[in-house]
Protein backbone atom coordinates (compact mmCIF):
# COMPACT_ATOMS: atom_id res chain seq x y z
CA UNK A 1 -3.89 9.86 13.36
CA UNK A 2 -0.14 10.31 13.09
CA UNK A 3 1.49 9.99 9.64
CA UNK A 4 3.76 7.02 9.06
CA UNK A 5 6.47 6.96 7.13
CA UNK A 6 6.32 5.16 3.29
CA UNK A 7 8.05 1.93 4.57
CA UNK A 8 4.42 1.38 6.59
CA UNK A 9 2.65 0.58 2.80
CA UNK A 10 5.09 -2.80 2.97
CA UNK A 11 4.61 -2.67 6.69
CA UNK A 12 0.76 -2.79 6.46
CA UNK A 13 0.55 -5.44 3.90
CA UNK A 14 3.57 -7.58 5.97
CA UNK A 15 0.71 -7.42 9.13
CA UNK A 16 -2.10 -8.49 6.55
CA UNK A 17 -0.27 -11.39 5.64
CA UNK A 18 0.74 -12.27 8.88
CA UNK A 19 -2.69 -12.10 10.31
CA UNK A 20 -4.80 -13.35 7.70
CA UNK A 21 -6.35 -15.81 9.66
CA UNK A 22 -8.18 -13.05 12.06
CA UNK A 23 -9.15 -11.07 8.82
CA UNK A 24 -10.80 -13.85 6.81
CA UNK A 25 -14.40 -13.59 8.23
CA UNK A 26 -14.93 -9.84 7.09
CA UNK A 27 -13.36 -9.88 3.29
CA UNK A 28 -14.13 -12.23 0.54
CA UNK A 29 -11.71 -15.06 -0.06
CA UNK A 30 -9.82 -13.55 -2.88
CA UNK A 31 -8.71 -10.52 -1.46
CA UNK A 32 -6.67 -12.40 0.98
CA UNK A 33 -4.99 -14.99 -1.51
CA UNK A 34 -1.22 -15.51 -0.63
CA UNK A 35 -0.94 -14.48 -4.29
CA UNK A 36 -3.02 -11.82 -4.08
CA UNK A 37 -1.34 -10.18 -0.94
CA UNK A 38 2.36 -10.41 -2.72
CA UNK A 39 1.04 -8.83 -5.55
CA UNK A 40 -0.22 -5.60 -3.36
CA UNK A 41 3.43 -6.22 -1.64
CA UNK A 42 5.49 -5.45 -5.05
CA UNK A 43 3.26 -2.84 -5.91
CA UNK A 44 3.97 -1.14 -1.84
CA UNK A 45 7.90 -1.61 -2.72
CA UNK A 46 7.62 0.40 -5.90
CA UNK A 47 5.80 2.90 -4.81
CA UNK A 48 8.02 3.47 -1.69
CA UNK A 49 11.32 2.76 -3.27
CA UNK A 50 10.03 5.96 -5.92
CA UNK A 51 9.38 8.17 -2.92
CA UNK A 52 12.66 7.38 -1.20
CA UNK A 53 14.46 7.94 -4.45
CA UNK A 54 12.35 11.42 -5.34
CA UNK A 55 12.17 12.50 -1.61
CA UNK A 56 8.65 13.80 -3.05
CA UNK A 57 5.43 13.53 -1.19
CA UNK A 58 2.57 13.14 -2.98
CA UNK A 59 0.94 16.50 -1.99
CA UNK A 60 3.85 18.21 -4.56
CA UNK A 61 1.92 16.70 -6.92
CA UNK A 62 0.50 19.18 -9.73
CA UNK A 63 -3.21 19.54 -9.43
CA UNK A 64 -5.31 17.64 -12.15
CA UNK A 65 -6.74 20.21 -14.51
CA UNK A 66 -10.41 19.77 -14.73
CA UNK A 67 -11.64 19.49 -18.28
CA UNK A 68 -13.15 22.40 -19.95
């Protein structure tokens, strides 16, 4: 699968909301509240306006230590 850039995390959630009606038979009805959708939307900008403005990737991310 080819990798997207971050703008597709908004981009996915714009197609969910636009084509809601063909999803509604396979998830439960309050996944796919208007509210519900523009909530995961905010949460898409943030995270991809903090990439754009760290340029990071979340690979560079330091490994979790494990607990002893």
């Amino acid at each position: 699968m080819a990798k997207r850039p971050a703008e597709s995390l908004v981009a996915g959630i714009d197609s969910v909301l636009k084509r809601k009606d063909r999803l509604r038979r396979g998830f439960p009805d309050y996944l796919l509240t208007k509210r519900t959708l523009n909530r995961w939307r905010a949460l898409a900008e943030s995270i991809d306006a903090r990439f754009r403005q760290d340029g990071s990737k979340l690979s560079k991310r330091p490994a979790r230590k494990s607990a002893p």
